[in-house]
Structure formats: C-alpha cells, structure tokens
Protein backbone atom coordinates (compact mmCIF):
# COMPACT_ATOMS: atom_id res chain seq x y z
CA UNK A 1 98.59 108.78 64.29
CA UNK A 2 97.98 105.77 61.80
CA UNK A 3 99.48 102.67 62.88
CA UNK A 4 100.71 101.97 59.00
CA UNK A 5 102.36 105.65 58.98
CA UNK A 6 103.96 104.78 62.18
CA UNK A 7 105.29 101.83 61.70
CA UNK A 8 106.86 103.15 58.45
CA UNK A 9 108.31 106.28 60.16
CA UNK A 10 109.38 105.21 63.32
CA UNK A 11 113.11 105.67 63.48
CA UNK A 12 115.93 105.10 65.77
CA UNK A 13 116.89 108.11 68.14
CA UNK A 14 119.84 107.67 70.16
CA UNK A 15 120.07 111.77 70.79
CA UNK A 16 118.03 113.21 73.81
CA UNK A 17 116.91 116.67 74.55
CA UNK A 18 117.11 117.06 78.42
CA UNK A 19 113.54 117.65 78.54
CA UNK A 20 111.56 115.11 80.90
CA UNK A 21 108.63 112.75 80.10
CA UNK A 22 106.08 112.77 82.18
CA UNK A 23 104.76 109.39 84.31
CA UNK A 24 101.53 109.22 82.30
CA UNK A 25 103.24 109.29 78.96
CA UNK A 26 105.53 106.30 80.53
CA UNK A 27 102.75 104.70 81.68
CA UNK A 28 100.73 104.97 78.31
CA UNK A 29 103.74 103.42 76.80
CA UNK A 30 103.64 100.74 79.07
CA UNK A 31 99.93 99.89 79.05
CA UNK A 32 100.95 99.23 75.10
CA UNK A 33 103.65 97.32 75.70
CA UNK A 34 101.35 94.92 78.37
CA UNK A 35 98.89 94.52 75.66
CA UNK A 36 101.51 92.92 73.26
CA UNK A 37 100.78 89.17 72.16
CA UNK A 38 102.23 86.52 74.04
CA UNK A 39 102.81 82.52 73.70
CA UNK A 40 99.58 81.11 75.56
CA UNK A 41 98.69 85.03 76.79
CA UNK A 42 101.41 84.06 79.72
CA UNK A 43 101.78 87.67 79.34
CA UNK A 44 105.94 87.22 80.97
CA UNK A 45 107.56 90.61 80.86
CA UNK A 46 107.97 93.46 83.75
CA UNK A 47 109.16 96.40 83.23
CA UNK A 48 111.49 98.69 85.15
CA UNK A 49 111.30 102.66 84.48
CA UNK A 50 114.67 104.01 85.42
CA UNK A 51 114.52 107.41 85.52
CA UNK A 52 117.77 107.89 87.82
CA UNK A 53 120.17 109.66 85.93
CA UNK A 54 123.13 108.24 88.04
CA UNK A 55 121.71 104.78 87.13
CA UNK A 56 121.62 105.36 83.65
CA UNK A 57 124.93 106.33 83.41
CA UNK A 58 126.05 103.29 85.02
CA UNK A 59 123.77 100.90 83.23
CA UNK A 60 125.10 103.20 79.81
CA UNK A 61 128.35 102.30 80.92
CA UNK A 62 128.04 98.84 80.62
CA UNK A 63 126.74 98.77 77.36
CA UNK A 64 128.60 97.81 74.26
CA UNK A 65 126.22 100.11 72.08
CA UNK A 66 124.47 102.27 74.33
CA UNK A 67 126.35 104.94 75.44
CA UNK A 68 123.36 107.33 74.79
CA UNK A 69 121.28 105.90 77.48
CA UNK A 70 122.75 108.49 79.61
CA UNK A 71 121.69 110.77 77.33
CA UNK A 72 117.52 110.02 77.77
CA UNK A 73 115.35 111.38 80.71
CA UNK A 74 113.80 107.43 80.90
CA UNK A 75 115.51 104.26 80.38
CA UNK A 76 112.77 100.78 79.90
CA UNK A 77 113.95 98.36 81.03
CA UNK A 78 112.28 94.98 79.56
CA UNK A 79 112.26 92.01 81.62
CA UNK A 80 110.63 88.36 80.32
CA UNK A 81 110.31 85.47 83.20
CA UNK A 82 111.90 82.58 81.79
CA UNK A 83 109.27 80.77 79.64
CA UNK A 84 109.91 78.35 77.05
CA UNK A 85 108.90 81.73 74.60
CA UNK A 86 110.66 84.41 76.67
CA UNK A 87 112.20 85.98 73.55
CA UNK A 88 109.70 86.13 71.21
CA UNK A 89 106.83 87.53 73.86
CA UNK A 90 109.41 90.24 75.31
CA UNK A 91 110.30 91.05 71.79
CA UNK A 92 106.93 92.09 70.76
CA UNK A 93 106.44 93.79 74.25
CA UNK A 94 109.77 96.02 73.16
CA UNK A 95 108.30 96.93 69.77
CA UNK A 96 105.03 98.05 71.13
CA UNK A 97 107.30 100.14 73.66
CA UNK A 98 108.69 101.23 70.34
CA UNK A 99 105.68 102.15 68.04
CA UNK A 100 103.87 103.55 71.10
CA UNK A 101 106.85 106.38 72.05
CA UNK A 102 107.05 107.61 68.26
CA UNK A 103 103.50 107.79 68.18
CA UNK A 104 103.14 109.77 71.38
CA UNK A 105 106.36 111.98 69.73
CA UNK A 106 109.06 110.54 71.88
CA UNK A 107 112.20 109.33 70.21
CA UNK A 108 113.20 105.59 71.32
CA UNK A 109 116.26 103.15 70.32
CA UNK A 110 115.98 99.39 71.15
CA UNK A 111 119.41 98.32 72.81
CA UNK A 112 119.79 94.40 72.85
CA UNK A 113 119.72 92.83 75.99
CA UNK A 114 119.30 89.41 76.12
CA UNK A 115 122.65 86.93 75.40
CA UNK A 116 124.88 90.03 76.34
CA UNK A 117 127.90 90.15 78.74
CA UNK A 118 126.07 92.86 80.71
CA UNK A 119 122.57 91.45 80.99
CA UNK A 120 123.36 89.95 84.33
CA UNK A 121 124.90 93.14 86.25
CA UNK A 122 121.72 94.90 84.73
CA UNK A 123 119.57 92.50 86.62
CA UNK A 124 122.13 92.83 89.64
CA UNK A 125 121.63 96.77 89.86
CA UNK A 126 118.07 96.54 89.34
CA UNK A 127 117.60 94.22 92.11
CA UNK A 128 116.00 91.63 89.74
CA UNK A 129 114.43 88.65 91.18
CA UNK A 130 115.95 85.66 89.74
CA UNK A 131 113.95 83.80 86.75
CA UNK A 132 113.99 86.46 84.49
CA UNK A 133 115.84 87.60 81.90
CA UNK A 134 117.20 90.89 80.45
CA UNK A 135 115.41 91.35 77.04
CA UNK A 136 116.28 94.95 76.24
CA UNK A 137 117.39 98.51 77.40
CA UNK A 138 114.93 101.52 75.71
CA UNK A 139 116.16 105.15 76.20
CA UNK A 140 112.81 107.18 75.52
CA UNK A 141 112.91 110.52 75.03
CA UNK A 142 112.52 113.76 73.17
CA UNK A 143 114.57 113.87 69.84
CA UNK A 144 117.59 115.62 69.88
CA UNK A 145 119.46 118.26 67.63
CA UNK A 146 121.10 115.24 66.22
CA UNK A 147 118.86 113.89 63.36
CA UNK A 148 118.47 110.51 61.98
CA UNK A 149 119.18 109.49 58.59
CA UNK A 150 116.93 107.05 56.96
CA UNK A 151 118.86 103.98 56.43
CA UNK A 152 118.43 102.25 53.52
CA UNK A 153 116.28 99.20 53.54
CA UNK A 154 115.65 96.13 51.31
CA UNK A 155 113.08 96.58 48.83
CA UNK A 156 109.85 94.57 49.42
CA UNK A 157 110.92 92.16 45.30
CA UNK A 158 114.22 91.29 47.28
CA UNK A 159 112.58 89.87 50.27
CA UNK A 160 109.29 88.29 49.18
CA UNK A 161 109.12 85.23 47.90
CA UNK A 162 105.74 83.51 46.81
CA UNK A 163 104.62 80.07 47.60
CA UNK A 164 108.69 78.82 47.92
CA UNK A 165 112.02 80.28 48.81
C-alpha cells in the first residue's frame, strides 16, 4: 500500500470481528511503531500487547470512550518513560501503530490515554513500572459489520495559511 493512500484512508474502527491477529502481524505493527521519530532518538515508549479478553474488558471498563476495546482480539497499549518530550515521541509511536494496522488491513481506533482519570489504574493492572506514563489504548483488529462514515474534514484553503497567520 502507498503511504499517501494510507494516510488518506485510514479511518477509525471501533467495531471488531472476533477473528484473531496473529503475533507476527502484532509484531510488524510494533517494529513500525519502534521506528517512529523521537526527541534526541531517546526512543521512550514500551508497549504492552494485551490480548486477554478478561483484561480488556476491565481496562474497556474504565474508559470514558472506549467501550469497544472489549470488542478487539488485541488491545496496544502505549507507554512513554517520562522524558521532557514524552508526548510528542509516544504520539508519533501511536500513529505509526495506526498507519501500520490499516495498511496490513486491520482496523485500529486511538483511545487517549495520557491526562485521563484512568491512566493510572491502567498502569496498576498492567503492572507498570513507575516512570512512565499512559499515552494511549489501541484496539486492533479486523473491521466489523459496523462501517465507518467518513467524517467531514476541513478543507486544505481553511487551514493553510502562507508566510503569516
């Protein structure tokens, strides 16, 4: 797959067939995701694979907006050891987690993790070592019966702006 026709295409699935994904296709994903640009190459995330589906229930469950976490055969979990660029570097890990899934033709959906209520009884569940924090929660899977609508997005002469704001 092109990288420009997947980043245009890539959607948000949050509706799972049952079906599982195997450990190589997780691990592909992941090899991506460890190749992501970092602040200084400190290169900060780990990543848990929760595959458990009593722990994804429970980590769904604690959620504000990811109920259908439950729903995927593998839950990402993105991790970033607290660096003075945590955020950004665990960000771009999460979008090549992203890109990678849709291009392998997995379905993914990027639940927030950092600054939320239940980042810290994520980390407590996972066993996570202190020094890190919780940068997001990615259900992976096959696409469900449920489609996705394309939402509407801002055209490109709304948000450019040449030379000043």
């Amino acid at each position: 797959m092109e990288a420009i026709d997947a980043l245009k295409k890539r959607r948000s699935i949050r509706s799972f067939k049952n079906n599982s994904v195997d450990r190589e296709t997780v691990k592909e994903i992941l090899d991506c995701a460890r190749l992501a640009p970092s602040a200084n190459n400190i290169q900060p995330w780990e990543f848990v694979v929760v595959e458990n589906a009593a722990m994804r229930k429970e980590i769904a469950s604690l959620t504000d907006y990811g109920g259908f976490i439950r729903e995927a055969p593998v839950l990402i979990v993105v991790l970033s050891k607290n660096t003075k660029y945590y955020l950004e570097d665990g960000c771009a890990a999460t979008m090549n987690i992203l890109n990678a899934a849709y291009a392998l033709g997995l379905g993914s959906c990027w639940v927030a993790g950092d600054k939320k209520a239940y980042a810290n009884k994520v980390k407590e569940l996972l066993k996570v070592p202190p020094g890190f924090s919780l940068i997001s929660l990615i259900p992976i899977g096959y696409q469900g019966e449920k489609g996705w609508s394309m939402s509407s997005k801002r055209t490109l002469s709304e948000i450019i702006h040449w030379e000043s704001f």
